[in-house]
PDB file of N, CA and C in Angstrom:
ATOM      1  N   UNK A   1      -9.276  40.625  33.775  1.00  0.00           N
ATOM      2  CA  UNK A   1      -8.109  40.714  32.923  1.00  0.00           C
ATOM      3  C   UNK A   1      -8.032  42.087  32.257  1.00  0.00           C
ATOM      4  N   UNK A   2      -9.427  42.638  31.843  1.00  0.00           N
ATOM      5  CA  UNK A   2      -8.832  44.088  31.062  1.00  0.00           C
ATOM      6  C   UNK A   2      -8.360  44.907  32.150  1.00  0.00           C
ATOM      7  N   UNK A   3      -8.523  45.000  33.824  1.00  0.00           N
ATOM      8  CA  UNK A   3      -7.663  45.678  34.630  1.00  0.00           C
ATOM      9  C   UNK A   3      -6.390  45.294  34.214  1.00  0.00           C
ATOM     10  N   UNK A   4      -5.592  44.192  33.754  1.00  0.00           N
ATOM     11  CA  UNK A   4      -4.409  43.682  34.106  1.00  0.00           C
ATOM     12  C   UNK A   4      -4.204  44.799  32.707  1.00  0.00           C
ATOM     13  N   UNK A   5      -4.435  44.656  31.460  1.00  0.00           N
ATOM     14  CA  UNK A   5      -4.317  45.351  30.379  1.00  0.00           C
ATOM     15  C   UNK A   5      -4.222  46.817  30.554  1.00  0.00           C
ATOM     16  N   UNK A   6      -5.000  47.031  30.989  1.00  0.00           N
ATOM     17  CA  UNK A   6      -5.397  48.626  31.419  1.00  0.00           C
ATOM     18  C   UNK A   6      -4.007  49.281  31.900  1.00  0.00           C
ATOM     19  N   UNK A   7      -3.540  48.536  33.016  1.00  0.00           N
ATOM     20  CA  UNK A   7      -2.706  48.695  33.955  1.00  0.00           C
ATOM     21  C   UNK A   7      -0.804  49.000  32.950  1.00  0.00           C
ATOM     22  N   UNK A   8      -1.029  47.793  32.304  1.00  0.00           N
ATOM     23  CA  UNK A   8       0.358  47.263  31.365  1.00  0.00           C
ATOM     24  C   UNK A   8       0.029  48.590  30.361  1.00  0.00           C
ATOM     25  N   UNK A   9      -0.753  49.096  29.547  1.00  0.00           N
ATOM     26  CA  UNK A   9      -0.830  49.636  28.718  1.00  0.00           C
ATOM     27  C   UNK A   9      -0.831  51.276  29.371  1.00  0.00           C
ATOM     28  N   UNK A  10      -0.947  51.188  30.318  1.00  0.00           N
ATOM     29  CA  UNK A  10      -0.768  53.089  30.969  1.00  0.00           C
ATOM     30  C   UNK A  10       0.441  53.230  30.451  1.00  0.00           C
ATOM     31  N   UNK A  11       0.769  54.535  29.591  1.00  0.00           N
ATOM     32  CA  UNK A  11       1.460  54.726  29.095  1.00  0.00           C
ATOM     33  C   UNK A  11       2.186  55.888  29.761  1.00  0.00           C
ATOM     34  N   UNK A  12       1.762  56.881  30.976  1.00  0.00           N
ATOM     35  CA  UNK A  12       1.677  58.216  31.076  1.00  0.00           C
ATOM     36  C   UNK A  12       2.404  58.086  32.833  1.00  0.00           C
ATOM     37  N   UNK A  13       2.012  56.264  32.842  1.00  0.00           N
ATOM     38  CA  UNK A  13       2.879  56.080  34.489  1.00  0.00           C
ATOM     39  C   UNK A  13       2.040  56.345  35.956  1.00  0.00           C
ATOM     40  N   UNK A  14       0.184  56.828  35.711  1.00  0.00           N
ATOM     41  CA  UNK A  14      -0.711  57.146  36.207  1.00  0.00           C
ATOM     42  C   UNK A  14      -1.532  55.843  36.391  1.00  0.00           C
ATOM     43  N   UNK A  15      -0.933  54.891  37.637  1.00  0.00           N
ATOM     44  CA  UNK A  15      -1.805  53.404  37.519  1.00  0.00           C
ATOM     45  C   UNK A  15      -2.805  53.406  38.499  1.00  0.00           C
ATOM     46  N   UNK A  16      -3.490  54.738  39.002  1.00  0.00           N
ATOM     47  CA  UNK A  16      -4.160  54.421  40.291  1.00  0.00           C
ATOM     48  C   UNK A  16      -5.215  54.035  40.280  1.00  0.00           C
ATOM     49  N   UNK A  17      -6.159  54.221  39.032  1.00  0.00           N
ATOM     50  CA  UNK A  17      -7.200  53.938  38.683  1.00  0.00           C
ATOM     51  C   UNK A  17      -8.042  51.960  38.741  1.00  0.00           C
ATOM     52  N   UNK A  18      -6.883  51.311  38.505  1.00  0.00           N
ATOM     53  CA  UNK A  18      -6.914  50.074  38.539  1.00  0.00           C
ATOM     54  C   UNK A  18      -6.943  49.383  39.043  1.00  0.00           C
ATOM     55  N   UNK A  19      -5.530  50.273  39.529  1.00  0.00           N
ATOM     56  CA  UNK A  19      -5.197  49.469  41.365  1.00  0.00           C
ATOM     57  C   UNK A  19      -5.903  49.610  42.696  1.00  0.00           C
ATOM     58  N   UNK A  20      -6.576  50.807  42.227  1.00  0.00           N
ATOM     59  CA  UNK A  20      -7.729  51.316  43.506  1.00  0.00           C
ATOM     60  C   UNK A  20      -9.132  50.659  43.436  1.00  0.00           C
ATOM     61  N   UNK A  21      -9.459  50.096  42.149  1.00  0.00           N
ATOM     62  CA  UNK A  21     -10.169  49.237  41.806  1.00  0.00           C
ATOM     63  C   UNK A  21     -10.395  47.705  42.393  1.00  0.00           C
ATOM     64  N   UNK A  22      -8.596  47.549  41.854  1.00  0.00           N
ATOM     65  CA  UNK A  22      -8.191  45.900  43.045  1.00  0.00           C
ATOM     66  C   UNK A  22      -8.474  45.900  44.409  1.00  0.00           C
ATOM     67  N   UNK A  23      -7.995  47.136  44.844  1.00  0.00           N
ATOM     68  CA  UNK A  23      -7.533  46.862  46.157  1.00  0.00           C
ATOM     69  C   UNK A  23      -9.245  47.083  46.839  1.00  0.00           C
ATOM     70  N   UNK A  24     -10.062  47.856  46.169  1.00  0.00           N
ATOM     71  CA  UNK A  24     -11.470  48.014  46.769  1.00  0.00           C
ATOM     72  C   UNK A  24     -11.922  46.447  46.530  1.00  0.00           C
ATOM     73  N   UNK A  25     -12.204  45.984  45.016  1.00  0.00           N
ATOM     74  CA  UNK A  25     -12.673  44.953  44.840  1.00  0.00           C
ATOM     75  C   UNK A  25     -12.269  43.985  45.924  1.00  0.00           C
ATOM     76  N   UNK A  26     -10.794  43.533  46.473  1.00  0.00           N
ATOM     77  CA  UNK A  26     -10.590  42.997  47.130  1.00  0.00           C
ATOM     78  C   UNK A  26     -10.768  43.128  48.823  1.00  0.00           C
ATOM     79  N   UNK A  27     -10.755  44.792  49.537  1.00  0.00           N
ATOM     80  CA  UNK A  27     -11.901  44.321  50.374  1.00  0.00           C
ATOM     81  C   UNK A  27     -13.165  44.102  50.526  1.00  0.00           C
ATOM     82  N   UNK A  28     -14.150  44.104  49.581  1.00  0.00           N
ATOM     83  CA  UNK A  28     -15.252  43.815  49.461  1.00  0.00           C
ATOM     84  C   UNK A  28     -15.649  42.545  49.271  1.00  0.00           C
ATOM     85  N   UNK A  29     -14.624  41.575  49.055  1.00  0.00           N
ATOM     86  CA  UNK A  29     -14.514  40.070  49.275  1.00  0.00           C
ATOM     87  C   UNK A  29     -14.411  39.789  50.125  1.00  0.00           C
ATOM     88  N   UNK A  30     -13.439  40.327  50.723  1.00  0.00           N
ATOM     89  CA  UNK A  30     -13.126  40.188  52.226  1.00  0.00           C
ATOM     90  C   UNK A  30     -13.861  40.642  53.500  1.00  0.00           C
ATOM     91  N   UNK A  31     -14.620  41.245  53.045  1.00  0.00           N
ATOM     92  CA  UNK A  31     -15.748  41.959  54.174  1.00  0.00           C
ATOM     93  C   UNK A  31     -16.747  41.059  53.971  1.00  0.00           C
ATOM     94  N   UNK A  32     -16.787  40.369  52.939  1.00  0.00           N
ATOM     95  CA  UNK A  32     -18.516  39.349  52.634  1.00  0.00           C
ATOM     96  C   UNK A  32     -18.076  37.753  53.382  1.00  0.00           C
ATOM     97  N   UNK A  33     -16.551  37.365  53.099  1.00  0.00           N
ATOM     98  CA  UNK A  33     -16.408  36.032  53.761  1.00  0.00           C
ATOM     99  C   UNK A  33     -16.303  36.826  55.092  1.00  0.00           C
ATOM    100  N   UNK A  34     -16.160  37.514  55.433  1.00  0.00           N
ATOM    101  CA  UNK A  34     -15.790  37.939  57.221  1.00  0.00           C
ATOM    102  C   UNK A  34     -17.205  38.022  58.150  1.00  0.00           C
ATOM    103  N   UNK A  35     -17.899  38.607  57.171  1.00  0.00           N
ATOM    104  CA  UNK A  35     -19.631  38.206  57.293  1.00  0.00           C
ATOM    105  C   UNK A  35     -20.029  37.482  57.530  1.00  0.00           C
ATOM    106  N   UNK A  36     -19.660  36.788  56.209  1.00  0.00           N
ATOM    107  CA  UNK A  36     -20.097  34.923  56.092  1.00  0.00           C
ATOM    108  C   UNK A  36     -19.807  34.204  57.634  1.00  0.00           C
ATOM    109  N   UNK A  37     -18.828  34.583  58.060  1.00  0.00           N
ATOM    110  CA  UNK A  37     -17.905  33.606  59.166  1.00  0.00           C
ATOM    111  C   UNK A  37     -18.518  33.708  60.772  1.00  0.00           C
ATOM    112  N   UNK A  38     -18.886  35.364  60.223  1.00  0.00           N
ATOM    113  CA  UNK A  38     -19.827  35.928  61.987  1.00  0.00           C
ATOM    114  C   UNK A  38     -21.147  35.262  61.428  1.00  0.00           C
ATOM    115  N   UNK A  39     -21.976  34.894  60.513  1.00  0.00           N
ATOM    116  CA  UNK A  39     -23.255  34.610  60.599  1.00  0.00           C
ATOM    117  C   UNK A  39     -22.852  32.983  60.791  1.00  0.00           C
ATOM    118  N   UNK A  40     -21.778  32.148  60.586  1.00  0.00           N
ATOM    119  CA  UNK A  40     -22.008  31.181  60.893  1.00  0.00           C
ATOM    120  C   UNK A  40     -21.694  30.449  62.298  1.00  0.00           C
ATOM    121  N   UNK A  41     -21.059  31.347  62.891  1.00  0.00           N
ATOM    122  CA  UNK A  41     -20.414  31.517  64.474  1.00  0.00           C
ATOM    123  C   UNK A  41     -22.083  31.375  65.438  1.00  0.00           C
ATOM    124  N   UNK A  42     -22.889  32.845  64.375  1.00  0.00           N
ATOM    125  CA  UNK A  42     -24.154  32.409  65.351  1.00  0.00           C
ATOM    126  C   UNK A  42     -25.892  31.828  64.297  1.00  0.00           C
ATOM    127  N   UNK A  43     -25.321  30.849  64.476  1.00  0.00           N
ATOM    128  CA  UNK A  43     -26.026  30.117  62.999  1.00  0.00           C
ATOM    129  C   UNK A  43     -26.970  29.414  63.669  1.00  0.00           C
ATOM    130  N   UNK A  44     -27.513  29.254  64.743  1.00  0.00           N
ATOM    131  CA  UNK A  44     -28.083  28.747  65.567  1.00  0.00           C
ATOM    132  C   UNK A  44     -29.736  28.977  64.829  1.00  0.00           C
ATOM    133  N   UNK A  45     -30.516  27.719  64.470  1.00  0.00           N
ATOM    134  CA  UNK A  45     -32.190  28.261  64.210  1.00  0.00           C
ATOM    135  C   UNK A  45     -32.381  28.723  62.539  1.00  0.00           C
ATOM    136  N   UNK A  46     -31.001  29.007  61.572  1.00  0.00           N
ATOM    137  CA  UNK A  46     -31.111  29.205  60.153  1.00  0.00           C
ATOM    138  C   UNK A  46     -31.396  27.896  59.698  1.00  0.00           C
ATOM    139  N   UNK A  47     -32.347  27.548  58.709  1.00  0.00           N
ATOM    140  CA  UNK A  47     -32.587  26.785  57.818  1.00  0.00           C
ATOM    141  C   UNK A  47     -31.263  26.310  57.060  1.00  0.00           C
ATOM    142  N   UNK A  48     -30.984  24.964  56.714  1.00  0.00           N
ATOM    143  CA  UNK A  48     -29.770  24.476  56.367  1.00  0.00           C
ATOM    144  C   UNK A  48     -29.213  24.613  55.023  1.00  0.00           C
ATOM    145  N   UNK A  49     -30.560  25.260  54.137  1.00  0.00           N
ATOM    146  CA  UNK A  49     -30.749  25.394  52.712  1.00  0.00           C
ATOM    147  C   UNK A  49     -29.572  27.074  52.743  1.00  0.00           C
ATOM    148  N   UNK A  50     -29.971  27.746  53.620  1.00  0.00           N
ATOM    149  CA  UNK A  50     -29.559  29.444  53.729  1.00  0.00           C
ATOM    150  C   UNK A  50     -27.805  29.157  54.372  1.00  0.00           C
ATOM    151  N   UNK A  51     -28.357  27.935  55.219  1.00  0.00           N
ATOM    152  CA  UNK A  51     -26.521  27.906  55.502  1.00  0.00           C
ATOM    153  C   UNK A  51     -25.735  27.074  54.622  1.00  0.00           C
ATOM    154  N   UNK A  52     -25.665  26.656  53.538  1.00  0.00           N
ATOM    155  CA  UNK A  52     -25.640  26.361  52.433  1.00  0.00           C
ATOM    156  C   UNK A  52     -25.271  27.552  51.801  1.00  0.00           C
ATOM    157  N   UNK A  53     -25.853  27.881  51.763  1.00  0.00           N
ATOM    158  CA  UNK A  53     -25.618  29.126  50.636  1.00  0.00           C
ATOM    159  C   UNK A  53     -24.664  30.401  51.627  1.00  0.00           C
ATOM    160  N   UNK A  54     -25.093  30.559  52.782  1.00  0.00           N
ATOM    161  CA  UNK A  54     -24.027  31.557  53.021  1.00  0.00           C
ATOM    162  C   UNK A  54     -22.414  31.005  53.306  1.00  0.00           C
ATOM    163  N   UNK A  55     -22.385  29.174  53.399  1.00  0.00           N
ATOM    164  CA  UNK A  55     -21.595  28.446  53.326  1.00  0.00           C
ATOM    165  C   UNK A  55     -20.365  28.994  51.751  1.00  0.00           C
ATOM    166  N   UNK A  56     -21.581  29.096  50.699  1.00  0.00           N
ATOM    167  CA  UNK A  56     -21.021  28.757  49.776  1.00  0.00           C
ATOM    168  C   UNK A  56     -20.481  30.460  49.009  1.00  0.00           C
ATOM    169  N   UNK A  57     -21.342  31.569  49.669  1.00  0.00           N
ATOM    170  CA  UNK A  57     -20.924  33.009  49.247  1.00  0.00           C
ATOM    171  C   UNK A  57     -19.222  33.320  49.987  1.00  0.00           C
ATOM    172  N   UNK A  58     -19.928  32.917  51.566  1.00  0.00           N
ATOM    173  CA  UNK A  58     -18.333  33.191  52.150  1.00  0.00           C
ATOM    174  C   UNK A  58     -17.052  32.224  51.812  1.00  0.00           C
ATOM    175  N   UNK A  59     -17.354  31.026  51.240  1.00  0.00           N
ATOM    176  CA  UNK A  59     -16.393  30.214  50.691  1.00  0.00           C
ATOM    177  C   UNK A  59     -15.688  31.222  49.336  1.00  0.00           C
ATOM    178  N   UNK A  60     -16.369  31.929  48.545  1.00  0.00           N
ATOM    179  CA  UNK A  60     -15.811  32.285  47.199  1.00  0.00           C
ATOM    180  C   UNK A  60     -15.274  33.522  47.486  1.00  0.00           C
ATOM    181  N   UNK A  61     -15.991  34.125  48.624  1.00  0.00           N
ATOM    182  CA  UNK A  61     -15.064  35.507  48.815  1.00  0.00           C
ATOM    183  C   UNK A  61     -13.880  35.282  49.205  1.00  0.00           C
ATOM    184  N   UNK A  62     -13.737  34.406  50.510  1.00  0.00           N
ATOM    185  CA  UNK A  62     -12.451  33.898  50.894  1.00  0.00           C
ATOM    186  C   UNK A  62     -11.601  33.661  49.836  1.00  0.00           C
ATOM    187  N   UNK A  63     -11.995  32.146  49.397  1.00  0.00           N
ATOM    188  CA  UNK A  63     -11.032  31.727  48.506  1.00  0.00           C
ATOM    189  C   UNK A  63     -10.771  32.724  47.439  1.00  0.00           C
ATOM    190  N   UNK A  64     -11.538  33.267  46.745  1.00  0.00           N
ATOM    191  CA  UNK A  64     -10.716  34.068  45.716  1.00  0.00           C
ATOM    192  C   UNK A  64     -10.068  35.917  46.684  1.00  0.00           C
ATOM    193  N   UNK A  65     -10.373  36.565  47.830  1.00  0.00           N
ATOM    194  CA  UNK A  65      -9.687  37.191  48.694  1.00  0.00           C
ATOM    195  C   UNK A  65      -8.515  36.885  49.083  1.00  0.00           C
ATOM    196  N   UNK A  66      -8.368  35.594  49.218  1.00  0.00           N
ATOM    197  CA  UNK A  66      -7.321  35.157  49.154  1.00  0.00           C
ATOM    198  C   UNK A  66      -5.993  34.990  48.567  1.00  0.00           C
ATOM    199  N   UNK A  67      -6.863  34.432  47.749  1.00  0.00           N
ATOM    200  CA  UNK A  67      -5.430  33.821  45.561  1.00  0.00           C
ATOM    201  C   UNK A  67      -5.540  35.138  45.357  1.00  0.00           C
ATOM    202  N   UNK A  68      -6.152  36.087  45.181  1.00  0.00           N
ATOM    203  CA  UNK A  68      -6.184  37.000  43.863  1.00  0.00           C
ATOM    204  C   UNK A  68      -5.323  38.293  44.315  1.00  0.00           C
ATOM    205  N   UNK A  69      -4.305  38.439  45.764  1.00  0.00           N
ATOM    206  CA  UNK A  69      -3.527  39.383  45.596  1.00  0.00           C
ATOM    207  C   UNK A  69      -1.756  38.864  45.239  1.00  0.00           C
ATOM    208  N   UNK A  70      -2.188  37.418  45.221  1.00  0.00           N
ATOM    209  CA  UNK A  70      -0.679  36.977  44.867  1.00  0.00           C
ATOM    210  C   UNK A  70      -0.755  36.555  43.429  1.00  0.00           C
ATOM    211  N   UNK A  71      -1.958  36.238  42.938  1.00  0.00           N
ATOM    212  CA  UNK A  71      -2.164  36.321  41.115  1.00  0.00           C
ATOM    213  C   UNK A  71      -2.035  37.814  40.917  1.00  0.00           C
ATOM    214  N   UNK A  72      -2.109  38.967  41.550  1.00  0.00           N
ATOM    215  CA  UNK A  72      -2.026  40.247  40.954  1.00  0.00           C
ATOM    216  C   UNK A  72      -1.310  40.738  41.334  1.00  0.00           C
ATOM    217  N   UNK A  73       0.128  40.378  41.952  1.00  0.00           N
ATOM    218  CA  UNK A  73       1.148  40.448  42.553  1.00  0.00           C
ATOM    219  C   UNK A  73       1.077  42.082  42.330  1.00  0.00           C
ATOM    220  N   UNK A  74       1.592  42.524  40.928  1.00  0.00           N
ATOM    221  CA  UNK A  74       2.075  43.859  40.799  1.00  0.00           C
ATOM    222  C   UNK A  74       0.965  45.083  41.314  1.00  0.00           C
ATOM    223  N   UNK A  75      -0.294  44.815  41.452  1.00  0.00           N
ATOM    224  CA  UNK A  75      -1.310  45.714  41.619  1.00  0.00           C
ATOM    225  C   UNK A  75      -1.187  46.053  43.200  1.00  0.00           C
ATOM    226  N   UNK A  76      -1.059  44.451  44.054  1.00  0.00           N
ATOM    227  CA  UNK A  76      -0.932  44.852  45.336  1.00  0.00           C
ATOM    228  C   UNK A  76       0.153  45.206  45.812  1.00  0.00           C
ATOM    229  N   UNK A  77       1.639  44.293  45.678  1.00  0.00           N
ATOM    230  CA  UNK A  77       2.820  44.951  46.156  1.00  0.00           C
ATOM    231  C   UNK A  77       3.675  45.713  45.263  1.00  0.00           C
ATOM    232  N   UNK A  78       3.484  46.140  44.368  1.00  0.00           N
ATOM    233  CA  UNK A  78       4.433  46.776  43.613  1.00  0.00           C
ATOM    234  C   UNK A  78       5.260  45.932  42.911  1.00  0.00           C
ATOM    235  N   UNK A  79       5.298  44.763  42.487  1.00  0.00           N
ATOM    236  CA  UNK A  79       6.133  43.762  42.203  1.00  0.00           C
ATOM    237  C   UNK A  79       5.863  43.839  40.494  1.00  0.00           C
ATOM    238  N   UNK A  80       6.999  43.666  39.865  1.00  0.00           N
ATOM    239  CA  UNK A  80       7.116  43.697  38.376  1.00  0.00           C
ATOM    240  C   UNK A  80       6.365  43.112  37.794  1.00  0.00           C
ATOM    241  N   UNK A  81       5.818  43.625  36.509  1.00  0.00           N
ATOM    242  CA  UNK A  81       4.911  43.028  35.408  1.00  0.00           C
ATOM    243  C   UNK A  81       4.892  41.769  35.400  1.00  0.00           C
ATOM    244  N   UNK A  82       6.543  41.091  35.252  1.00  0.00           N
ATOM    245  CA  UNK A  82       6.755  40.121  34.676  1.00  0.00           C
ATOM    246  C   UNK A  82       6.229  38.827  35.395  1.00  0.00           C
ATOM    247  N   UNK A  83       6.255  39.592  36.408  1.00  0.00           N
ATOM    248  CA  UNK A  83       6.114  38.164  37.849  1.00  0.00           C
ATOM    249  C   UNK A  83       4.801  37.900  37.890  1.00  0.00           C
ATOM    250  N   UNK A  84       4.005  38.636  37.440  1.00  0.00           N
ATOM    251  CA  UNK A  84       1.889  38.591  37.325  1.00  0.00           C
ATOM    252  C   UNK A  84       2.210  37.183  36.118  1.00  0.00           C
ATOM    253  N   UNK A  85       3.094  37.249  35.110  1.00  0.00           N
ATOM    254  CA  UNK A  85       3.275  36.261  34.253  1.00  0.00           C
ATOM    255  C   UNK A  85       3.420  34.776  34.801  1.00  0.00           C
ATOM    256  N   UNK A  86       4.797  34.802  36.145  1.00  0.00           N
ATOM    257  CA  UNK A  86       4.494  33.618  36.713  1.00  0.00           C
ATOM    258  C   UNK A  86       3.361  32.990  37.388  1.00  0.00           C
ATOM    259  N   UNK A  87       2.705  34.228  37.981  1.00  0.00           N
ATOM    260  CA  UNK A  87       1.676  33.844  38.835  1.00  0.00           C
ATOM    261  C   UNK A  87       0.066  33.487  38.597  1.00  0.00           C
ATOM    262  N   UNK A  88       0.438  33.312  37.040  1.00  0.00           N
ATOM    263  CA  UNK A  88      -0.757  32.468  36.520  1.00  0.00           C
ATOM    264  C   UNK A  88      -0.824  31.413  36.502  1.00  0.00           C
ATOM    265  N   UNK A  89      -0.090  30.503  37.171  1.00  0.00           N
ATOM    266  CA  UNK A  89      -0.606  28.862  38.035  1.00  0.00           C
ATOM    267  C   UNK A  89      -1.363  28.993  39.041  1.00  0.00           C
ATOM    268  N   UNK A  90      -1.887  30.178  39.327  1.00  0.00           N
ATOM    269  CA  UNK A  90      -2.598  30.596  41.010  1.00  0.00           C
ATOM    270  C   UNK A  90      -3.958  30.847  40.557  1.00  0.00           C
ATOM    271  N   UNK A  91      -4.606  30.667  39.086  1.00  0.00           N
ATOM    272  CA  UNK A  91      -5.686  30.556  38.640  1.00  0.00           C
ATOM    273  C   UNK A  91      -6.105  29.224  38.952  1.00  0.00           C
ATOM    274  N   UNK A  92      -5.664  27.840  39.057  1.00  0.00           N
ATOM    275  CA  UNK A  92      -5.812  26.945  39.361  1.00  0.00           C
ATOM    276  C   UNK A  92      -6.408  26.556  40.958  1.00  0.00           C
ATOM    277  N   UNK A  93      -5.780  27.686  41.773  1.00  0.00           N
ATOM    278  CA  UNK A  93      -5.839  27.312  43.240  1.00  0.00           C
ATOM    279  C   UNK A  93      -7.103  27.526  43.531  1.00  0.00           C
ATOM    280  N   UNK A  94      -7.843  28.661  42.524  1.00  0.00           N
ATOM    281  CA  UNK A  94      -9.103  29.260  43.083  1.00  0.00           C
ATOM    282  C   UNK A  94     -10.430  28.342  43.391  1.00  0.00           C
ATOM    283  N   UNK A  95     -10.465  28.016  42.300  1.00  0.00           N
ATOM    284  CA  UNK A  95     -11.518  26.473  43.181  1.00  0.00           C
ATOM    285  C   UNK A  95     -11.429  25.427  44.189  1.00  0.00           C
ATOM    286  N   UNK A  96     -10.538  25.686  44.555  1.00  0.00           N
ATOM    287  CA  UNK A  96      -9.590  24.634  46.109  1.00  0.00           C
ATOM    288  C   UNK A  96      -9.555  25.559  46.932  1.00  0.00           C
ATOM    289  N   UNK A  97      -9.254  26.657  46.372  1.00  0.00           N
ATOM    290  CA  UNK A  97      -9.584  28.015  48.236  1.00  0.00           C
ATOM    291  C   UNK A  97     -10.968  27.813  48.200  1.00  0.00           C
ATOM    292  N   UNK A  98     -11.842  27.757  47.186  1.00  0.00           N
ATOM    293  CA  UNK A  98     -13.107  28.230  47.480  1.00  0.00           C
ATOM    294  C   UNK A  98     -13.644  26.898  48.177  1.00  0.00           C
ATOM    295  N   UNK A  99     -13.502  25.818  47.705  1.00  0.00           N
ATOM    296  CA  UNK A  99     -14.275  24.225  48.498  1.00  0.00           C
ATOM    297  C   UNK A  99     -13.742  24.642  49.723  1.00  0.00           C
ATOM    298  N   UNK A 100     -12.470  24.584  49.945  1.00  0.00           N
ATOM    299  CA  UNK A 100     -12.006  24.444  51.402  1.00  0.00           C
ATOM    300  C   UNK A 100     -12.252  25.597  52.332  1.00  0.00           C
ATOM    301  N   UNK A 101     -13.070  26.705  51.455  1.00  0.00           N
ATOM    302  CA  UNK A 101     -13.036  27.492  53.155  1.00  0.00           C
ATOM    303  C   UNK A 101     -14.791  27.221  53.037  1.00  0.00           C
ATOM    304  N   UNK A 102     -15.591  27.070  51.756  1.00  0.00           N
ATOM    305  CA  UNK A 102     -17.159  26.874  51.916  1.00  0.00           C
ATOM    306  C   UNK A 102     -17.274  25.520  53.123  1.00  0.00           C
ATOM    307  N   UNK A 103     -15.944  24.613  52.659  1.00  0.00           N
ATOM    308  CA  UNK A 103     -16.520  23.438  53.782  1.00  0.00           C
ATOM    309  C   UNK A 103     -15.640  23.661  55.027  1.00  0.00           C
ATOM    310  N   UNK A 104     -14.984  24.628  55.150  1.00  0.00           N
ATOM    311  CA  UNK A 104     -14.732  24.974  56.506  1.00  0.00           C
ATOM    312  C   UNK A 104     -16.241  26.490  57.042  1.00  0.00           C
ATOM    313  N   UNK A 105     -16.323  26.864  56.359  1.00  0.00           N
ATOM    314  CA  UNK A 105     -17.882  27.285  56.938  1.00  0.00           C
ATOM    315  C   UNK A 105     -18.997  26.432  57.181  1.00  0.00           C
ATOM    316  N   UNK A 106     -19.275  25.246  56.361  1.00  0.00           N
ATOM    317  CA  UNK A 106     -20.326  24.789  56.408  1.00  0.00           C
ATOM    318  C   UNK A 106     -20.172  24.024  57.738  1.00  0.00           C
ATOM    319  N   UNK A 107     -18.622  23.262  58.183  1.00  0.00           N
ATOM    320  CA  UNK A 107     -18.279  22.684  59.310  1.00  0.00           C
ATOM    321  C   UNK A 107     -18.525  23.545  60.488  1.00  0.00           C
ATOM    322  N   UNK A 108     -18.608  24.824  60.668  1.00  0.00           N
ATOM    323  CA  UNK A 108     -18.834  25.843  61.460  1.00  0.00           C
ATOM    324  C   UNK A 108     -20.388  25.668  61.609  1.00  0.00           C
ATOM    325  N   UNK A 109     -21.281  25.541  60.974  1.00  0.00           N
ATOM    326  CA  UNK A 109     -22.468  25.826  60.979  1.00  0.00           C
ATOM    327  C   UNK A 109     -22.982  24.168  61.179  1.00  0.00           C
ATOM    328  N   UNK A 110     -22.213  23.382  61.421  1.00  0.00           N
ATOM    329  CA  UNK A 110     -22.395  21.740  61.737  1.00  0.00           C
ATOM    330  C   UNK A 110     -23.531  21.531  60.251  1.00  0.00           C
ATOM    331  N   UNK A 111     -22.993  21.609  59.176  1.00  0.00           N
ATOM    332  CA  UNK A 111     -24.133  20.449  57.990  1.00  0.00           C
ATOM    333  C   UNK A 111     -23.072  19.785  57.546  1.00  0.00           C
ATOM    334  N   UNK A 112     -21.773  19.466  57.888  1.00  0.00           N
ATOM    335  CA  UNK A 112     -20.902  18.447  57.827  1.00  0.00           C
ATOM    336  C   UNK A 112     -20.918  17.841  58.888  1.00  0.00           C
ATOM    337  N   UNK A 113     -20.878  16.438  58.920  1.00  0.00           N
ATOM    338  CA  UNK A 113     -20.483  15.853  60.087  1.00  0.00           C
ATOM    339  C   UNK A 113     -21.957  15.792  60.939  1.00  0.00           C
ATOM    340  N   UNK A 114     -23.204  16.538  60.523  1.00  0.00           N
ATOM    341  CA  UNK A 114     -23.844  16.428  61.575  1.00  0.00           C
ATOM    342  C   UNK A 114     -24.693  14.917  61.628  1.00  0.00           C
ATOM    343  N   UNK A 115     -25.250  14.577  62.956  1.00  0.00           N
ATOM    344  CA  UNK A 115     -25.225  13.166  63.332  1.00  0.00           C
ATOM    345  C   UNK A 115     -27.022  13.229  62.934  1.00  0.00           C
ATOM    346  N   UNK A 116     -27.681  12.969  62.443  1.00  0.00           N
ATOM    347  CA  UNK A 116     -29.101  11.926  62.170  1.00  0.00           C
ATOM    348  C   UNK A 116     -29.863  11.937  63.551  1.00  0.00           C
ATOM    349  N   UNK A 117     -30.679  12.888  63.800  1.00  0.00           N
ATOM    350  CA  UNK A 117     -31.759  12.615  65.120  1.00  0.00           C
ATOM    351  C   UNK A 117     -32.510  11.681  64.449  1.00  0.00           C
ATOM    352  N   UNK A 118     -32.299  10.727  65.741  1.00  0.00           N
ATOM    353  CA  UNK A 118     -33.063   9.615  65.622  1.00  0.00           C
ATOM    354  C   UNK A 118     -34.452   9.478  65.794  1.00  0.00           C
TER     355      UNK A 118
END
């Protein structure tokens, strides 16, 4: 949020500092679930505890890589102050991107669904 401040309060019309901030922060989310997704493609022989957890890193990059350029509307497309105002119902979504892509990784790496050797 103090980016969002930072940003509103430039007074001088010089916003690159912030936004170059977002837009890095945000591929660096995006490079860790994209990670996440190739290590679970060949997940073959990892301990289920580690796919778990890389289940659950690439779930949060996603999901919040995701929500967080349409919650920061104005940083990524140029879109007016005012509209970052509407788009604070998209704080809500972030824990529902994040379950649903951790358990669409973990389904990748079969610890959902997997069947009980008998």
């Amino acid at each position: 949020m103090t980016f969002v401040f930072a940003w509103i309060a430039n007074a001088n019309g010089t916003k690159d500092w912030p936004v170059d901030l977002m837009h890095q922060t945000e591929a660096a989310l995006l490079g860790v679930a994209f990670v996440c997704f190739v290590i679970a493609g060949f997940a073959k022989g990892i301990p289920d505890a580690l796919k778990a957890l890389i289940a659950l890193i690439g779930g949060i990059g996603a999901g919040v890589g995701v929500i967080m350029p349409f919650e920061l509307g104005p940083f990524f497309f140029g879109w007016r102050g005012e509209i970052m105002m509407m788009t604070l119902a998209l704080i809500v979504v972030y824990p529902i991107a994040i379950i649903c892509f951790a358990l669409l990784l973990a389904k990748m790496m079969n610890l959902i669904g997997k069947r009980p050797t008998p």
